[in-house]
N, C-alpha and C. Protein backbone atom coordinates (compact mmCIF):
# COMPACT_ATOMS: atom_id res chain seq x y z
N UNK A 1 -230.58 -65.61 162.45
CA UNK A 1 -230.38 -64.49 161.57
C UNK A 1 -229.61 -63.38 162.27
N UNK A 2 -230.42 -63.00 163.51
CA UNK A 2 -229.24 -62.09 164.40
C UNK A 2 -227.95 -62.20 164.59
N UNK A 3 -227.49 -63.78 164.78
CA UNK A 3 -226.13 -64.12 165.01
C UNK A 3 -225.82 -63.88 163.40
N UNK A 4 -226.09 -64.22 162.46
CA UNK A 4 -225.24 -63.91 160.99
C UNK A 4 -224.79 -62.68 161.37
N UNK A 5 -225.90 -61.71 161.48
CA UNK A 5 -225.68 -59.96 161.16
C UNK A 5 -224.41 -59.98 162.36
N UNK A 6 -224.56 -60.11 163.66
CA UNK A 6 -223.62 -59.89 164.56
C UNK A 6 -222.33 -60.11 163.89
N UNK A 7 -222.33 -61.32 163.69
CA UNK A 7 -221.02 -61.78 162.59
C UNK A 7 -220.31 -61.23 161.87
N UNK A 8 -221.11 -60.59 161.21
CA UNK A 8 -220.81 -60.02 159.73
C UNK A 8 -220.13 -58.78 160.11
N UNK A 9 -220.96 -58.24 161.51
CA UNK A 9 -220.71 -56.88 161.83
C UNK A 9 -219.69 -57.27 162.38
N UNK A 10 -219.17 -58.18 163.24
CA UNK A 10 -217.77 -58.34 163.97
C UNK A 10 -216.96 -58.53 163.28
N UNK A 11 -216.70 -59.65 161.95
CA UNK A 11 -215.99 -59.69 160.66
C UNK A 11 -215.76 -58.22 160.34
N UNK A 12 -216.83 -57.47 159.92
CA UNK A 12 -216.52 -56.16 159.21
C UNK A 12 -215.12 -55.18 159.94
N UNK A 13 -216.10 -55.55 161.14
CA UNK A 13 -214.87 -54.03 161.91
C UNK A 13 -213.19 -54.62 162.07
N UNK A 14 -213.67 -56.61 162.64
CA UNK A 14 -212.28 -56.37 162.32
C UNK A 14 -211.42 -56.38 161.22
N UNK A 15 -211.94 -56.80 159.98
CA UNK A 15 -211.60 -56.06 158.95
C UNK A 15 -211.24 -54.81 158.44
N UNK A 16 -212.27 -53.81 159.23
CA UNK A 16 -211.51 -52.24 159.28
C UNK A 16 -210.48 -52.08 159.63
N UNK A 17 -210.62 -52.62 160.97
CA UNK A 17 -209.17 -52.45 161.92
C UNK A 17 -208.18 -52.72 161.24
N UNK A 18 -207.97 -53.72 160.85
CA UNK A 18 -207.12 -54.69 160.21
C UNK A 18 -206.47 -53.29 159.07
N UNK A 19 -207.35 -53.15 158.62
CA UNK A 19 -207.13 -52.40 157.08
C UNK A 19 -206.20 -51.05 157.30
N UNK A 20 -206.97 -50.38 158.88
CA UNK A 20 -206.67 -49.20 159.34
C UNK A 20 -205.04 -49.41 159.84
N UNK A 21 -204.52 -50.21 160.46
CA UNK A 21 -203.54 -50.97 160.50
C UNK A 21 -202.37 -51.13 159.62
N UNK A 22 -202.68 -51.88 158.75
CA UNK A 22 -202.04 -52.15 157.60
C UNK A 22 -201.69 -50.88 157.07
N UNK A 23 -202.90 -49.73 156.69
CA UNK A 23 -202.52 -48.63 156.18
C UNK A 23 -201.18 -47.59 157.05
N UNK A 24 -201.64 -47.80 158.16
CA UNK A 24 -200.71 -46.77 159.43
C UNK A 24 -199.70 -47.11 159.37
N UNK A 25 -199.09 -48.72 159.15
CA UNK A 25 -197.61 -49.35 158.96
C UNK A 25 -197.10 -49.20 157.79
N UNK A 26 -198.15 -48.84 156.55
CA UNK A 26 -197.40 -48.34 155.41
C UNK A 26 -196.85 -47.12 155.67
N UNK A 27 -197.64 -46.57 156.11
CA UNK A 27 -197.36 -44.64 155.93
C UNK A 27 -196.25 -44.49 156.77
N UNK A 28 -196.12 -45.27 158.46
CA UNK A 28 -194.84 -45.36 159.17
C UNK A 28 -193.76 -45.78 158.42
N UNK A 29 -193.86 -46.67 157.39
CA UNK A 29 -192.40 -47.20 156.83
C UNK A 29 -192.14 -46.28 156.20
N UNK A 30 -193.03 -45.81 155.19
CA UNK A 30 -192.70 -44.42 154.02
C UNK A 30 -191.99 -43.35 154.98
N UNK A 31 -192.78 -43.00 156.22
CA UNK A 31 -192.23 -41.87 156.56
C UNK A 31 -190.50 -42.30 157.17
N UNK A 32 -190.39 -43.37 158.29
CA UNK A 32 -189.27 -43.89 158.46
C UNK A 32 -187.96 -43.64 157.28
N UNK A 33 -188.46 -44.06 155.78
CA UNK A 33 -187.49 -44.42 154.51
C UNK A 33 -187.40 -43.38 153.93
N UNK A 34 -188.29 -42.20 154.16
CA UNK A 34 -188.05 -40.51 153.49
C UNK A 34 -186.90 -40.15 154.68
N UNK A 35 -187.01 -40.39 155.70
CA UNK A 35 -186.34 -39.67 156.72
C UNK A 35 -184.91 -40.53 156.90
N UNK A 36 -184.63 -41.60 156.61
CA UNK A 36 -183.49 -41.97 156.44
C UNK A 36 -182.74 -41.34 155.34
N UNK A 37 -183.21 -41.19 154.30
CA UNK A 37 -183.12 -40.77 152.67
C UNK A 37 -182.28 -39.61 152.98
N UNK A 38 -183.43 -38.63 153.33
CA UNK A 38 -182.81 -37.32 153.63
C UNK A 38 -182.03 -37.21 154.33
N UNK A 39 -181.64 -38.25 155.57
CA UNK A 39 -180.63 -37.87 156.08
C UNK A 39 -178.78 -38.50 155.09
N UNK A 40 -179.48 -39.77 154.94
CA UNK A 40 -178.30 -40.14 153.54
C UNK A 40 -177.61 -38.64 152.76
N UNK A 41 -178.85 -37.56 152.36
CA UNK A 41 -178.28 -36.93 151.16
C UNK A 41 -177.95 -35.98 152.38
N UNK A 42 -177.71 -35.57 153.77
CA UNK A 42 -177.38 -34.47 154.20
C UNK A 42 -176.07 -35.20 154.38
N UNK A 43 -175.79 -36.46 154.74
CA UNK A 43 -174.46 -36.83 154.67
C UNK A 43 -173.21 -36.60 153.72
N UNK A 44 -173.87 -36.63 152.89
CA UNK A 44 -173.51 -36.64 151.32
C UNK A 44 -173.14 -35.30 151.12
N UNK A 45 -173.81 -34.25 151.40
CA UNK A 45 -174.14 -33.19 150.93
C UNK A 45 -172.32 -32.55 151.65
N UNK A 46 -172.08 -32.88 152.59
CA UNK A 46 -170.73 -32.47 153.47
C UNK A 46 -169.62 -33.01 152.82
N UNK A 47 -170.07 -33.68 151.51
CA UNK A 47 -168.68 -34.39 151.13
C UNK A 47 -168.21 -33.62 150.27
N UNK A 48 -166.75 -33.25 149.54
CA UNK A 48 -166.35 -32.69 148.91
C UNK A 48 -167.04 -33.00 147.54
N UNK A 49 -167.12 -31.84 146.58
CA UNK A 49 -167.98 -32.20 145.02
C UNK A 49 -166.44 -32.59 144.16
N UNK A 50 -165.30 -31.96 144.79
CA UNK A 50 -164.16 -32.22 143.73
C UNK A 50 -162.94 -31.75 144.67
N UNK A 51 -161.55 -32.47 144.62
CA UNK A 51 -160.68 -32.37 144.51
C UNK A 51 -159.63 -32.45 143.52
N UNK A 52 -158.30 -30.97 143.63
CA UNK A 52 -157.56 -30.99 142.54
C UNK A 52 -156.11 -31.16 143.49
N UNK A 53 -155.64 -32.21 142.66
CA UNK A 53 -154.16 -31.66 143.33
C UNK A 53 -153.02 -30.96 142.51
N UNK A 54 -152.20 -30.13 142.75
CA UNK A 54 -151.47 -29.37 142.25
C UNK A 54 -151.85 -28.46 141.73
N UNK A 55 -152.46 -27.48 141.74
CA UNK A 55 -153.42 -26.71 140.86
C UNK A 55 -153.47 -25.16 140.80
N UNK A 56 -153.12 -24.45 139.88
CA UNK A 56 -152.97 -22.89 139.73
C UNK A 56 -154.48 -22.25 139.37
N UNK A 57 -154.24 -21.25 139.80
CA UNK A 57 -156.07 -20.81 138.87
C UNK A 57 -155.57 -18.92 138.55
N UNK A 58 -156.03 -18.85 137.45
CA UNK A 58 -155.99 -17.22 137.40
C UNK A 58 -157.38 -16.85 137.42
N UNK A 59 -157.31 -15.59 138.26
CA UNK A 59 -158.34 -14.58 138.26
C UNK A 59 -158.49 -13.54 137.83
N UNK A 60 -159.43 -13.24 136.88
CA UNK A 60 -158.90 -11.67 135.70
C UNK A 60 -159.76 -11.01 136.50
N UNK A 61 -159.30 -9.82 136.20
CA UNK A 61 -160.21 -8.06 136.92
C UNK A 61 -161.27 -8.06 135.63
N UNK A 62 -162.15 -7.02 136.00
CA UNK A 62 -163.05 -6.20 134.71
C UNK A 62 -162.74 -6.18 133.93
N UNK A 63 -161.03 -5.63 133.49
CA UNK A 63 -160.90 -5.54 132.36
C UNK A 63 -160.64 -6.51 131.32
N UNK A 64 -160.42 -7.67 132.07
CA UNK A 64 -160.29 -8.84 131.54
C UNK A 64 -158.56 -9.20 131.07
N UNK A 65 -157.95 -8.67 131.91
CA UNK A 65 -156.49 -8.69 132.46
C UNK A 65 -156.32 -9.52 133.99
N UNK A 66 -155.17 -10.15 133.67
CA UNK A 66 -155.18 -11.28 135.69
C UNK A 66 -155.03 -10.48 136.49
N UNK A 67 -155.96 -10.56 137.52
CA UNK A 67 -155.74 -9.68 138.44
C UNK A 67 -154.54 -10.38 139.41
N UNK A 68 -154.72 -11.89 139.26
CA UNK A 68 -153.94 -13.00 140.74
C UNK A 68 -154.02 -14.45 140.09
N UNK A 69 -153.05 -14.91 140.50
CA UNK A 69 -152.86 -16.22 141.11
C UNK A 69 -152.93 -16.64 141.71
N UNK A 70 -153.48 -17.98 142.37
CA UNK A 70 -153.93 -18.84 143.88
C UNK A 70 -153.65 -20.24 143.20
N UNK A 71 -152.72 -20.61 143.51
CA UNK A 71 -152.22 -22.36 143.30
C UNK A 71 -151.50 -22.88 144.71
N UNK A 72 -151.66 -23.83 145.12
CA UNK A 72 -151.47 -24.96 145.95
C UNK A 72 -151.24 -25.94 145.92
N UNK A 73 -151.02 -26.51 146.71
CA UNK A 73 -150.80 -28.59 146.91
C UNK A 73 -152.01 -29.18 146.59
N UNK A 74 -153.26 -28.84 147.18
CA UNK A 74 -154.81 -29.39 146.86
C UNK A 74 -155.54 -28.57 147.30
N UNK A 75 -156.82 -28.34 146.31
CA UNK A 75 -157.93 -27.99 146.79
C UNK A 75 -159.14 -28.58 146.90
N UNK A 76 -159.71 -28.44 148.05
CA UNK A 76 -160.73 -29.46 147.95
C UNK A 76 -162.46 -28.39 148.20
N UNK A 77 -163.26 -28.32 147.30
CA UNK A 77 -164.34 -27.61 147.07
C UNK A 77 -165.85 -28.56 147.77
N UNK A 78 -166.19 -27.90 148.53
CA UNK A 78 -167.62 -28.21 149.02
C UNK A 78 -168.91 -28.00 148.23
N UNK A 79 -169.60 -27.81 147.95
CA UNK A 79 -170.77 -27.54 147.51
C UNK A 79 -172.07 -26.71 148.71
N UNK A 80 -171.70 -27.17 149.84
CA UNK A 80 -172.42 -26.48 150.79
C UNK A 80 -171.48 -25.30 151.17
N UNK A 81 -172.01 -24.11 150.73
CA UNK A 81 -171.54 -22.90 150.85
C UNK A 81 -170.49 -22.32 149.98
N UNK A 82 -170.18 -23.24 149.18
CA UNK A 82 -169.55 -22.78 147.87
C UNK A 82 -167.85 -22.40 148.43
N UNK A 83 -167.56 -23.61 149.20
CA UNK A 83 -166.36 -22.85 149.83
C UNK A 83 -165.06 -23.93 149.62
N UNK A 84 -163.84 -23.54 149.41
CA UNK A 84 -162.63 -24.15 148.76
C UNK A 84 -161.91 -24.18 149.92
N UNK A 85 -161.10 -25.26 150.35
CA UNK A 85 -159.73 -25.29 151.20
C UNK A 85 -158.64 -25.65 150.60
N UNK A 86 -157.81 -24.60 150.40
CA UNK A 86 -156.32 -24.88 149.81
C UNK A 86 -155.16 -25.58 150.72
N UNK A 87 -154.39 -26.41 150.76
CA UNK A 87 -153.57 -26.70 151.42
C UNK A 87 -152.11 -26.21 150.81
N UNK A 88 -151.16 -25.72 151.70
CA UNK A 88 -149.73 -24.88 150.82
C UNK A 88 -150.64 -23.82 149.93
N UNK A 89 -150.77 -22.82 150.29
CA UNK A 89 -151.17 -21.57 148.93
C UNK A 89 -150.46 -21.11 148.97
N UNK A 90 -150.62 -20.29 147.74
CA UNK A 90 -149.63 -19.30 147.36
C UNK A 90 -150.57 -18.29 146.59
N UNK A 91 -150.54 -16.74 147.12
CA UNK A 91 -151.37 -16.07 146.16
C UNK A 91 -150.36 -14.96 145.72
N UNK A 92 -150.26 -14.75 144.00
CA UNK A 92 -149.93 -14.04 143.69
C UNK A 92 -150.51 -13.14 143.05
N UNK A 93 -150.27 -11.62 143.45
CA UNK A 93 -151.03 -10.33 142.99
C UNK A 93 -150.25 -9.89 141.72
N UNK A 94 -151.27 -9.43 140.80
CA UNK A 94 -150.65 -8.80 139.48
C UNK A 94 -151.60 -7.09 139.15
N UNK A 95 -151.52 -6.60 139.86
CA UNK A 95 -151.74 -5.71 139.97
C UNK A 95 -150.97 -4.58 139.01
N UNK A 96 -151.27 -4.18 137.95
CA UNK A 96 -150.95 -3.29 137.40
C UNK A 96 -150.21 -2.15 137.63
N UNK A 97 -151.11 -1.33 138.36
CA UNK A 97 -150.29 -0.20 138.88
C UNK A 97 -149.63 -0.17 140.02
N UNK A 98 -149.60 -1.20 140.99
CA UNK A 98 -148.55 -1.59 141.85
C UNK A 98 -147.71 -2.59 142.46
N UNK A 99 -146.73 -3.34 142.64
CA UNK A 99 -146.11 -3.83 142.99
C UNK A 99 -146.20 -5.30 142.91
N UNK A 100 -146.39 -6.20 142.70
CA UNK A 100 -147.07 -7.79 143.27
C UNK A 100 -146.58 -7.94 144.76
N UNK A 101 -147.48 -8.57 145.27
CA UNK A 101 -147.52 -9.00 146.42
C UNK A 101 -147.67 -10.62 146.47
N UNK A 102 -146.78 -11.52 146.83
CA UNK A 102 -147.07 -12.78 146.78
C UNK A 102 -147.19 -12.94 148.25
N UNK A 103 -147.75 -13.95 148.56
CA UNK A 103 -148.53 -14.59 149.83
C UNK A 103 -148.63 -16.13 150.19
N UNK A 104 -147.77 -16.69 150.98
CA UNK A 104 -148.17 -17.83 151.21
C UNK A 104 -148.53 -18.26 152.94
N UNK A 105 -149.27 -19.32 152.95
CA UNK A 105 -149.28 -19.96 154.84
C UNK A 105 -149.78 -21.38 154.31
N UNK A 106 -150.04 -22.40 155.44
CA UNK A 106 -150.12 -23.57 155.36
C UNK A 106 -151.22 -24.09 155.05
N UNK A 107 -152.58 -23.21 155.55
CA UNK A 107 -153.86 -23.49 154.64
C UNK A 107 -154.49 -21.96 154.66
N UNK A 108 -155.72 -22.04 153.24
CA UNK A 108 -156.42 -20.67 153.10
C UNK A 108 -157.77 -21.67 152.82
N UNK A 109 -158.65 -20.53 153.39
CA UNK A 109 -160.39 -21.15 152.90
C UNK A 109 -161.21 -19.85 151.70
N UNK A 110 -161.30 -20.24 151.20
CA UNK A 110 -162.20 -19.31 149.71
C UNK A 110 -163.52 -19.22 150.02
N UNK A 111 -163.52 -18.38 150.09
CA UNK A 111 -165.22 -18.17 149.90
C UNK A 111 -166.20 -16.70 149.44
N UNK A 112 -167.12 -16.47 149.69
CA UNK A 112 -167.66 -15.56 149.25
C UNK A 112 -167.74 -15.23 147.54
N UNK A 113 -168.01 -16.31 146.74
CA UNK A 113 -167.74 -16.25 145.31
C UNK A 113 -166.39 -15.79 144.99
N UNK A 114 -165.58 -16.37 145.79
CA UNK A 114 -164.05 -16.58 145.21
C UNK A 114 -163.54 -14.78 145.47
N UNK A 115 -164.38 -13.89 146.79
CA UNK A 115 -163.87 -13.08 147.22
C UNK A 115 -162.71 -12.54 148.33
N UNK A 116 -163.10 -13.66 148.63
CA UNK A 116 -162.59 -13.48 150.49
C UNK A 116 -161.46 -14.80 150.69
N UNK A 117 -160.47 -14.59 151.02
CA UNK A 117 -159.58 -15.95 151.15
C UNK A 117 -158.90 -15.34 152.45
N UNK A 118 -158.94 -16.42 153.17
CA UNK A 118 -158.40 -17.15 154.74
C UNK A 118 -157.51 -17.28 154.82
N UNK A 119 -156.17 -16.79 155.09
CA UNK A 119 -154.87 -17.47 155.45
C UNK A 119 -154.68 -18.06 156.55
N UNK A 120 -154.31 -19.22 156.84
CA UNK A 120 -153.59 -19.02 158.46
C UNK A 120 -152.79 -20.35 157.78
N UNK A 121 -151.86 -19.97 159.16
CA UNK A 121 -150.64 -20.82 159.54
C UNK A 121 -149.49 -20.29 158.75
N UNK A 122 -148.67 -19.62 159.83
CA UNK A 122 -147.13 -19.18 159.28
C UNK A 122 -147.62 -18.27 157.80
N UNK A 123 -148.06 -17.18 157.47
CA UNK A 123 -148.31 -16.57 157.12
C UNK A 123 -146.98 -15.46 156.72
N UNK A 124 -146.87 -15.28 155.76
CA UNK A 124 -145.85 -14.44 154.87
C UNK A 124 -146.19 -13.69 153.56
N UNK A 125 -146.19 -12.14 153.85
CA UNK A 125 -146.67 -11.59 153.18
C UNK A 125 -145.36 -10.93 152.15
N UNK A 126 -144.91 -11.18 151.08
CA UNK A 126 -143.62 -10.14 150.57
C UNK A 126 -144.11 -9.00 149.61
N UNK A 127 -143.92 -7.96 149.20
CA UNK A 127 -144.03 -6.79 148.07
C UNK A 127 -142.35 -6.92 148.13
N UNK A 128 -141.96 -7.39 146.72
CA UNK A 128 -140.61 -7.26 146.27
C UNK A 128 -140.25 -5.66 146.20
N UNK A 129 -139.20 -5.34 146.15
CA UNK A 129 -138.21 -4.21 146.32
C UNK A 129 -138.97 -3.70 144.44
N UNK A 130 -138.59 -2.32 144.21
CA UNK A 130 -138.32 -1.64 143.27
C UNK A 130 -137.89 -0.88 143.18
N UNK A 131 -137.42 0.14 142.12
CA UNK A 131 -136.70 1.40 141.86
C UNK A 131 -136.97 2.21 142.97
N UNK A 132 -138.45 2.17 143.31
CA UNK A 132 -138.79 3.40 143.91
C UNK A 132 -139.25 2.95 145.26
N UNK A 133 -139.14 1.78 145.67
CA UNK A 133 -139.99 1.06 146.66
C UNK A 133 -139.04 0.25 147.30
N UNK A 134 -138.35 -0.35 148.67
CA UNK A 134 -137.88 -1.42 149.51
C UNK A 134 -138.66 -2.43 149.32
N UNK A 135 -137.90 -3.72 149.74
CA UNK A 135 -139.22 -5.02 149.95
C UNK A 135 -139.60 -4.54 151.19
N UNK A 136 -141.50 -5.34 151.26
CA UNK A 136 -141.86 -5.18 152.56
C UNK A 136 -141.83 -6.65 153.00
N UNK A 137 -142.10 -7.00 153.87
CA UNK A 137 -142.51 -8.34 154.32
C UNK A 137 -143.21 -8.22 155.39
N UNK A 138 -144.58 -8.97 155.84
CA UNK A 138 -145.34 -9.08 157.11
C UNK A 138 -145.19 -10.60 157.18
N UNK A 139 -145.29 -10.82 158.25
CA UNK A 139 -145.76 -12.09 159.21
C UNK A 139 -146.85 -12.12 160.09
N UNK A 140 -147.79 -13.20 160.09
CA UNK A 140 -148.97 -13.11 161.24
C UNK A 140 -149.41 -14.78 160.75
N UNK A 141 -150.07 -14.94 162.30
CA UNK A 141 -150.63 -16.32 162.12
C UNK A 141 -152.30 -16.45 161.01
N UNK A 142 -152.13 -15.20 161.26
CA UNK A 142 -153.70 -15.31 160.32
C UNK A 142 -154.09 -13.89 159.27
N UNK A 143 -155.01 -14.71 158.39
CA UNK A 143 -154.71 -13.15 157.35
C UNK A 143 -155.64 -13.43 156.70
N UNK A 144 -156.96 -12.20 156.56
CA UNK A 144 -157.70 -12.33 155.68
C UNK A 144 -157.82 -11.36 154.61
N UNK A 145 -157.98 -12.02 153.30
CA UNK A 145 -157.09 -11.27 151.91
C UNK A 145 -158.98 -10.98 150.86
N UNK A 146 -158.84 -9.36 150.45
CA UNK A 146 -159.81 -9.22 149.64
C UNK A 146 -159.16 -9.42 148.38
N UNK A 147 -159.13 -9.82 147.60
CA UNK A 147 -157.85 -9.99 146.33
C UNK A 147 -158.83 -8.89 145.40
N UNK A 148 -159.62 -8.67 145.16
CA UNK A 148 -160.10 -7.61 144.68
C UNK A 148 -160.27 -6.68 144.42
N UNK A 149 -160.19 -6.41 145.94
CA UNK A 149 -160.08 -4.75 146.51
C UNK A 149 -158.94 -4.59 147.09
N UNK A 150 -157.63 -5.42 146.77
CA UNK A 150 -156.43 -5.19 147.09
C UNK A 150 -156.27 -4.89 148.85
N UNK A 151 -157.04 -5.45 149.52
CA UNK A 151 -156.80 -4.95 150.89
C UNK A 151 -156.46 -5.84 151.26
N UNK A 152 -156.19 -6.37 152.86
CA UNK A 152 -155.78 -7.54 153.58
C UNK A 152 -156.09 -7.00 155.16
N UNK A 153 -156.35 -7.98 156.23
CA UNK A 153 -156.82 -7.41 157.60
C UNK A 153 -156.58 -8.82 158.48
N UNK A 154 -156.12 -8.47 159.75
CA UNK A 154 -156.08 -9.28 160.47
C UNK A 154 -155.96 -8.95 162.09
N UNK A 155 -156.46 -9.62 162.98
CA UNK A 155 -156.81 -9.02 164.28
C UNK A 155 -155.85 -9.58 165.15
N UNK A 156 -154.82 -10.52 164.72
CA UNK A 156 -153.68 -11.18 165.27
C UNK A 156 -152.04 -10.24 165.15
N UNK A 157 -150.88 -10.95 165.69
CA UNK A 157 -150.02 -10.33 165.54
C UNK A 157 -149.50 -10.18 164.52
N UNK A 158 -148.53 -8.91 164.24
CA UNK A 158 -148.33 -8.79 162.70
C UNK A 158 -146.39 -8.32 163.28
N UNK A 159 -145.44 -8.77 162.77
CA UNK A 159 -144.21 -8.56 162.19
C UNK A 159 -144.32 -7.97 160.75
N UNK A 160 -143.58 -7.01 160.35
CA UNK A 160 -143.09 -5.93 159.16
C UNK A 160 -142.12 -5.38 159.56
N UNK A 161 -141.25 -5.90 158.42
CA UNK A 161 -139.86 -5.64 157.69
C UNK A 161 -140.15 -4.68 156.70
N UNK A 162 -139.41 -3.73 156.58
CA UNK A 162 -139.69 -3.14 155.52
C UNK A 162 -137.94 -2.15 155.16
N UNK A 163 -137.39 -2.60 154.40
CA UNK A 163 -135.92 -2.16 154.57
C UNK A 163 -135.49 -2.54 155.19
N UNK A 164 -134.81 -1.73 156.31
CA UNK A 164 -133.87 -2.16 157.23
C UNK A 164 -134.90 -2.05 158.38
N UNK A 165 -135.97 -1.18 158.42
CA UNK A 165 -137.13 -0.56 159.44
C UNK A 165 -137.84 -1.93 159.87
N UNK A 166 -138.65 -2.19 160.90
CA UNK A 166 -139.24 -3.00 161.70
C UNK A 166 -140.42 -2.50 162.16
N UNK A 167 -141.06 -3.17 162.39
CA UNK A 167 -142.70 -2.87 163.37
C UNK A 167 -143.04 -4.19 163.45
N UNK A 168 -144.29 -3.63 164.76
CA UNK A 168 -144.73 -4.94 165.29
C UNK A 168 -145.86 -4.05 165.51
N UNK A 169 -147.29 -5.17 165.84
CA UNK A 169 -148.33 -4.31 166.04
C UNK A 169 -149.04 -6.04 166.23
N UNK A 170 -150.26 -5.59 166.71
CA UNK A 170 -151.60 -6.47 167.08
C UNK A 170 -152.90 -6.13 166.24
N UNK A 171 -153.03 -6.53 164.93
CA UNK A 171 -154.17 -6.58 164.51
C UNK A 171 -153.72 -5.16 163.43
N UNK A 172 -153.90 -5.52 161.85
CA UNK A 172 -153.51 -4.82 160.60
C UNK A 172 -154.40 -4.35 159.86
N UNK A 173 -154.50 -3.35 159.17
CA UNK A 173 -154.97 -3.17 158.07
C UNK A 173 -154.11 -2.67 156.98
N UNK A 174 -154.63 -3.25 155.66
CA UNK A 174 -153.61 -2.81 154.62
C UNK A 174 -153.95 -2.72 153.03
N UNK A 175 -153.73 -1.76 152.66
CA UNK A 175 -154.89 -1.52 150.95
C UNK A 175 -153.70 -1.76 150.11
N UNK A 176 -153.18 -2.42 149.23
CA UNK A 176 -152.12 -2.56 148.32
C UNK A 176 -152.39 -1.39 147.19
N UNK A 177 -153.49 -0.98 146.90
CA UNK A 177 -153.67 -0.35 145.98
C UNK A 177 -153.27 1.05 146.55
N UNK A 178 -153.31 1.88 147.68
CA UNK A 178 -153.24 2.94 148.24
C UNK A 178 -152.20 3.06 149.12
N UNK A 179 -150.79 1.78 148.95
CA UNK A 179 -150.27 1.25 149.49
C UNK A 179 -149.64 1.91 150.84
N UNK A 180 -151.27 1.95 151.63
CA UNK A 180 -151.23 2.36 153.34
C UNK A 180 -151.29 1.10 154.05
N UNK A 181 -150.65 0.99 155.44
CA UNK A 181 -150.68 -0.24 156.21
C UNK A 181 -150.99 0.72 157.58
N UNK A 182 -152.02 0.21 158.11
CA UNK A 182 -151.95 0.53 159.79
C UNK A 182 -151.79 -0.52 160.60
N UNK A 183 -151.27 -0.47 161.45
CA UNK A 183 -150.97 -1.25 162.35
C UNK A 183 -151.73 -1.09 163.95
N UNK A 184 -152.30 -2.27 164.22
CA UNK A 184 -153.06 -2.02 166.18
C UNK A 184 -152.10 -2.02 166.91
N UNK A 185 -153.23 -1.56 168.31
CA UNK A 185 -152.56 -2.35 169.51
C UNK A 185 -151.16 -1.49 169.67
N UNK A 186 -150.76 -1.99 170.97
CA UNK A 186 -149.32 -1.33 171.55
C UNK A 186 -148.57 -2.62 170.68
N UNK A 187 -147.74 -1.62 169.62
CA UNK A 187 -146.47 -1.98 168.70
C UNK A 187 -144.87 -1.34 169.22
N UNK A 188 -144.14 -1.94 168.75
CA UNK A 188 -142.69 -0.74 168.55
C UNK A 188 -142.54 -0.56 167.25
N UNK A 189 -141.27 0.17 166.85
CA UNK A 189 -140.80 0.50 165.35
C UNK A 189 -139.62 0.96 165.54
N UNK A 190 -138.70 -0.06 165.08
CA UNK A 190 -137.17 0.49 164.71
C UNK A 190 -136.51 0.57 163.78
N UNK A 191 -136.43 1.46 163.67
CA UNK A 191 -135.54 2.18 162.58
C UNK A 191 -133.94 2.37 162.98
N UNK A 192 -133.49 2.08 161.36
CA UNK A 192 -131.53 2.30 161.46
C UNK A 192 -131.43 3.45 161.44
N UNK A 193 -130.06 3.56 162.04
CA UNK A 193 -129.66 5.33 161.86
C UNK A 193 -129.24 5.66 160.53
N UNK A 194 -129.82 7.66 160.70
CA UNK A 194 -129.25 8.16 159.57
C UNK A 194 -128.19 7.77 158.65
N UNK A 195 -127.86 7.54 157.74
CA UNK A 195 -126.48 7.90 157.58
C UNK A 195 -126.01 8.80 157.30
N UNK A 196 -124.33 9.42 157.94
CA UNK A 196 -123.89 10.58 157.77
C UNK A 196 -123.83 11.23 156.47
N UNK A 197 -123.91 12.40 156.65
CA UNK A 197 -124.00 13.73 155.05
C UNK A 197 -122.60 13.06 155.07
């Protein structure tokens, strides 16, 4: 009778074991197959949600008038961080009360709810000529554009043409709307001569 019970009791536990076992290799695989999973969707998550190629977009102000244009070769939109890379841009300003300013370089990045756009590469800034105004033109390898608030800033070198006049400077600031430009850093500025009365 003792040996049954012994039995039964040695059967039992290793039956626990067994059970305790079985359970621990489930919960390891589950946890293993959540943690692959999630890493699947962080892979995923880096991939573009959409690409356009050829593609213009207008952006209206408050009043519900365009404030700009931003069209390119392709854009390709992320979903992590809500952020766009244009390849070839081109931004054009329609600014009402002053001048347009068109803008192109070889790539721009969007971001900040379609506030803040990135220029770089070969960067060219023009404000066409008017009645009352010369063209300007800047150059810089990099340029970051508020299209909103009509400003633009950059901590790199800057070339400006403006008439026949020249400057150079290291690092810009510039409000289109208040149409002031400062210029950093040790610059020159040449200017043509008078012409005679």
């Amino acid at each position: 009778m003792r040996k049954r019970t012994a039995h039964r009791w040695q059967l039992t536990l290793i039956m626990m074991i067994g059970l305790f076992v079985a359970l621990g290799s489930f919960w390891l695989v589950q946890v293993v197959n959540q943690a692959g999973q999630e890493a699947e969707i962080d892979k995923f998550r880096e991939e573009p949600d959409y690409i356009i190629d050829r593609f213009s977009m207008v952006r209206m102000n408050k009043a519900g008038q365009p404030a700009y244009i931003i069209s390119g070769d392709k854009l390709t939109h992320r979903p992590v961080g809500d952020t766009s890379v244009i390849d070839k841009p081109y931004v054009h300003s329609l600014s009402g009360e002053q001048p347009p300013m068109n803008m192109r370089a070889q790539t721009a990045y969007v971001d900040q709810g379609n506030t803040r756009v990135k220029l770089s590469g070969n960067v060219d800034v023009v404000r066409p000529a008017t009645k009352l105004t010369q063209e300007l033109r800047l150059q810089t390898s990099t340029l970051t554009v508020y299209p909103d608030e009509e400003r633009m800033e950059t901590d790199a070198k800057v070339d400006m043409l403006s008439g026949h006049s020249t400057a150079t400077g290291t690092g810009m600031t510039a409000n289109n709307a208040t149409r002031q430009i400062t210029l950093g850093g040790r610059g020159t500025i040449t200017m043509p001569p008078r012409a005679a009365h």
